[in-house]
C-alpha atoms as a PDB file:
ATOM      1  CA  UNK A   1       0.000   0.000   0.000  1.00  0.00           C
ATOM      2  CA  UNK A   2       1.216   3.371  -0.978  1.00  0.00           C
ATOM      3  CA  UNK A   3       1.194   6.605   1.068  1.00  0.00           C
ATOM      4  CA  UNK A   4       0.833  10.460   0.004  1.00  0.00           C
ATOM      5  CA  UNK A   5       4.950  10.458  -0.696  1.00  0.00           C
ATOM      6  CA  UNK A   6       4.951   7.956  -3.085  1.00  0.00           C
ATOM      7  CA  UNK A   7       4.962   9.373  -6.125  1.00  0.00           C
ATOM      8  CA  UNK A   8       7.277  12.072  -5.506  1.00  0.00           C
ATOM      9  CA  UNK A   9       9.617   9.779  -3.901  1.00  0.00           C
ATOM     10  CA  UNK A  10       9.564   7.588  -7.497  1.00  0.00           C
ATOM     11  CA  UNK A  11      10.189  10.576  -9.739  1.00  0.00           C
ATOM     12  CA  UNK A  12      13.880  10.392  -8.026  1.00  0.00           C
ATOM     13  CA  UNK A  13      16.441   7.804  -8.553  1.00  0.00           C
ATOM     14  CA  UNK A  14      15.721   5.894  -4.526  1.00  0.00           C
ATOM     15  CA  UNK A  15      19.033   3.897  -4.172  1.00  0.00           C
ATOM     16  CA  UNK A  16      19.239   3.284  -0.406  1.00  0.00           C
ATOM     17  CA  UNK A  17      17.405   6.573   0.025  1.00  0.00           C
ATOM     18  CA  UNK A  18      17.284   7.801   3.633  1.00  0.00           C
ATOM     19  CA  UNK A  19      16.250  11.198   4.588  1.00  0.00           C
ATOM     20  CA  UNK A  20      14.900  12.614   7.798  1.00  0.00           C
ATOM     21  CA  UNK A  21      12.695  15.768   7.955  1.00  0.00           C
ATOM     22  CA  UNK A  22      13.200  18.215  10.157  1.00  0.00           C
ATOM     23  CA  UNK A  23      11.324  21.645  11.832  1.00  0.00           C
ATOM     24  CA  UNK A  24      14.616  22.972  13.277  1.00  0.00           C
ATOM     25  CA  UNK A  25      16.064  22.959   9.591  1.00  0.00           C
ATOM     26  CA  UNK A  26      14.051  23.821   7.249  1.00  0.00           C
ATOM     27  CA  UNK A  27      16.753  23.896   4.259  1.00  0.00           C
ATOM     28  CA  UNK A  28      17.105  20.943   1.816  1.00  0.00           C
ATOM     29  CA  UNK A  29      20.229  19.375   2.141  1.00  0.00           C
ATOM     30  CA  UNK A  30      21.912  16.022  -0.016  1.00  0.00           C
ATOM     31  CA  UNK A  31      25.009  14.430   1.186  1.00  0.00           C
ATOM     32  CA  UNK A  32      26.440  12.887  -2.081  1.00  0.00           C
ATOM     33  CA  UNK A  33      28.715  10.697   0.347  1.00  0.00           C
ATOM     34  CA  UNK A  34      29.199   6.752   0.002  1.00  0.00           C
ATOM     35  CA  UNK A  35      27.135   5.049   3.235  1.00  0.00           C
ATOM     36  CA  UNK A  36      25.330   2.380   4.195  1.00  0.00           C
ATOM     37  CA  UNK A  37      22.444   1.580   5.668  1.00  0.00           C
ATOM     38  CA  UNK A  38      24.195   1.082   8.981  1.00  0.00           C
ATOM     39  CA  UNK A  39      24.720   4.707   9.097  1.00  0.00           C
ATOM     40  CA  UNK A  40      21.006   5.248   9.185  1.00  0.00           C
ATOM     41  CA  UNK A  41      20.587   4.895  12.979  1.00  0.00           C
ATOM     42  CA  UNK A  42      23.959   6.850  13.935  1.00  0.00           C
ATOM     43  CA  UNK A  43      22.754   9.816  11.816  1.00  0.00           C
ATOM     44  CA  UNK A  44      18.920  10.011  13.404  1.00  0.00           C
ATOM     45  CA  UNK A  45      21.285   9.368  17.175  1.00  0.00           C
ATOM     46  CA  UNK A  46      23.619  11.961  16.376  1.00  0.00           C
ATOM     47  CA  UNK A  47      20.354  14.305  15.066  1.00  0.00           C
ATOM     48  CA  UNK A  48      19.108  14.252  18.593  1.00  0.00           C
ATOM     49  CA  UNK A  49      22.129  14.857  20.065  1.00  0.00           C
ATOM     50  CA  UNK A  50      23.783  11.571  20.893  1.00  0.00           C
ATOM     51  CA  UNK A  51      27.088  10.117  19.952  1.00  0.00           C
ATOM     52  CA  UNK A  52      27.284  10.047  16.430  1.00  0.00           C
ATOM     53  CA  UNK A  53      28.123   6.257  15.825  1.00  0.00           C
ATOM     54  CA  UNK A  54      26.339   3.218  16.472  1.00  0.00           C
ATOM     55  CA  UNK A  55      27.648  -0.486  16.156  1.00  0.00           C
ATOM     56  CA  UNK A  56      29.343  -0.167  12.671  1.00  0.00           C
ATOM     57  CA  UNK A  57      27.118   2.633  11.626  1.00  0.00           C
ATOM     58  CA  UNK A  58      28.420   6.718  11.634  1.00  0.00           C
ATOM     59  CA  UNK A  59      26.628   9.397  11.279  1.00  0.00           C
ATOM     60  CA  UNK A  60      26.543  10.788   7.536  1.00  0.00           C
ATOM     61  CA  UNK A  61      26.576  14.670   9.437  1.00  0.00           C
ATOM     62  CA  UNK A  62      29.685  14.479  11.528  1.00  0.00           C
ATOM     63  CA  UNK A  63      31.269  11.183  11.023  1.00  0.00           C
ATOM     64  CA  UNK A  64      32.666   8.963   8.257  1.00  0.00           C
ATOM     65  CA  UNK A  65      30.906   5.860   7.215  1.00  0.00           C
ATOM     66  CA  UNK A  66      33.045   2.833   7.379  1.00  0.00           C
ATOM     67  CA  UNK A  67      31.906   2.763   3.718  1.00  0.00           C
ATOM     68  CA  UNK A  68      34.151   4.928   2.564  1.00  0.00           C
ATOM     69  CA  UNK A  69      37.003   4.012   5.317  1.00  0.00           C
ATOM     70  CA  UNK A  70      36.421   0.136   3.826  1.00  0.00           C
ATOM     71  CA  UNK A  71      36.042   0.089  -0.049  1.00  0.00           C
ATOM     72  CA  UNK A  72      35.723  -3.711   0.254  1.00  0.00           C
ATOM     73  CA  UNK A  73      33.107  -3.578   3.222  1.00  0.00           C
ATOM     74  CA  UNK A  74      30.950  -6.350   1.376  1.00  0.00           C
ATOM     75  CA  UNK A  75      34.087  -8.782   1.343  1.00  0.00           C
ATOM     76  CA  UNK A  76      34.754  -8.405   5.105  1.00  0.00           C
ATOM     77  CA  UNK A  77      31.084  -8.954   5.901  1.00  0.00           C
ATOM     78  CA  UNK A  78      31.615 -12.919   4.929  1.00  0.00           C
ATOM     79  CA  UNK A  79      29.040 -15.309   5.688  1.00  0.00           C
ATOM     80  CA  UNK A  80      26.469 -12.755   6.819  1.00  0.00           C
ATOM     81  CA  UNK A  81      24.274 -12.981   3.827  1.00  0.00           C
ATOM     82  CA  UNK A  82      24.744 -16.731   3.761  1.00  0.00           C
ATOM     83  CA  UNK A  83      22.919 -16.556   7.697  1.00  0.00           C
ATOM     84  CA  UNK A  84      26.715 -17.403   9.212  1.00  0.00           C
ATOM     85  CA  UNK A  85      26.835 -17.599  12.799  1.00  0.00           C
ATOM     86  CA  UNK A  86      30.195 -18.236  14.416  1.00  0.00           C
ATOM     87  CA  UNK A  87      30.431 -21.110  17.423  1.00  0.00           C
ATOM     88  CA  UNK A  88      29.133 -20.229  20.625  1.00  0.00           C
ATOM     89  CA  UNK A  89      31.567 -21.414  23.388  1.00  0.00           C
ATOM     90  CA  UNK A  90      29.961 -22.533  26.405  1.00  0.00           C
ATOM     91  CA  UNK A  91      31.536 -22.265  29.910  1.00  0.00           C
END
C-alpha cells in the first residue's frame, strides 16, 4: 500500500534513500557521500544529540561511514548474507 509520498519519492532515482525531515532545519540538504544503511541509525542518534556512531554505523553529518574508510566492506562482511553464525563457546 502506498502513502501520500509515493509518487514524488519515485520521480527520483531511490538507491538506499534515507532522509529525515526536520522543523529545526528547514533547508534541503543532499550528502552525495558513500554510506550504508548502517549509518542510518547513527545519523537520526547523532540528530538528537547523541554520539554520532552506532555499532558499525556513523553518522553521515559528523562522522565517516566505514563505507568509505572500507572500499571492500561487502568482502569483510563474509558469511552474513549466507545466515553465518560463528560457534558459541559454552563455559
Amino acid at each position: 500500500m502506498n502513502n501520500t509520498a509515493w509518487k514524488y519519492l519515485n520521480k527520483q532515482d531511490r538507491n538506499n534513500l534515507f532522509f529525515v525531515i526536520r522543523d529545526d532545519k528547514p533547508q534541503q540538504e543532499t550528502l552525495a557521500v558513500k554510506r550504508n544503511t548502517m549509518d542510518n541509525g547513527a545519523t537520526v542518534l547523532d540528530i538528537l544529540g547523541g554520539d554520532n556512531y552506532l555499532g558499525l554505523g556513523r553518522s553521515s553529518l559528523s562522522g565517516q561511514s566505514m563505507s568509505e574508510i572500507f572500499l571492500n566492506i561487502k568482502e569483510k562482511n563474509i558469511g552474513v548474507e549466507a545466515g553465518y553464525h560463528p560457534p558459541v563457546e559454552i563455559p
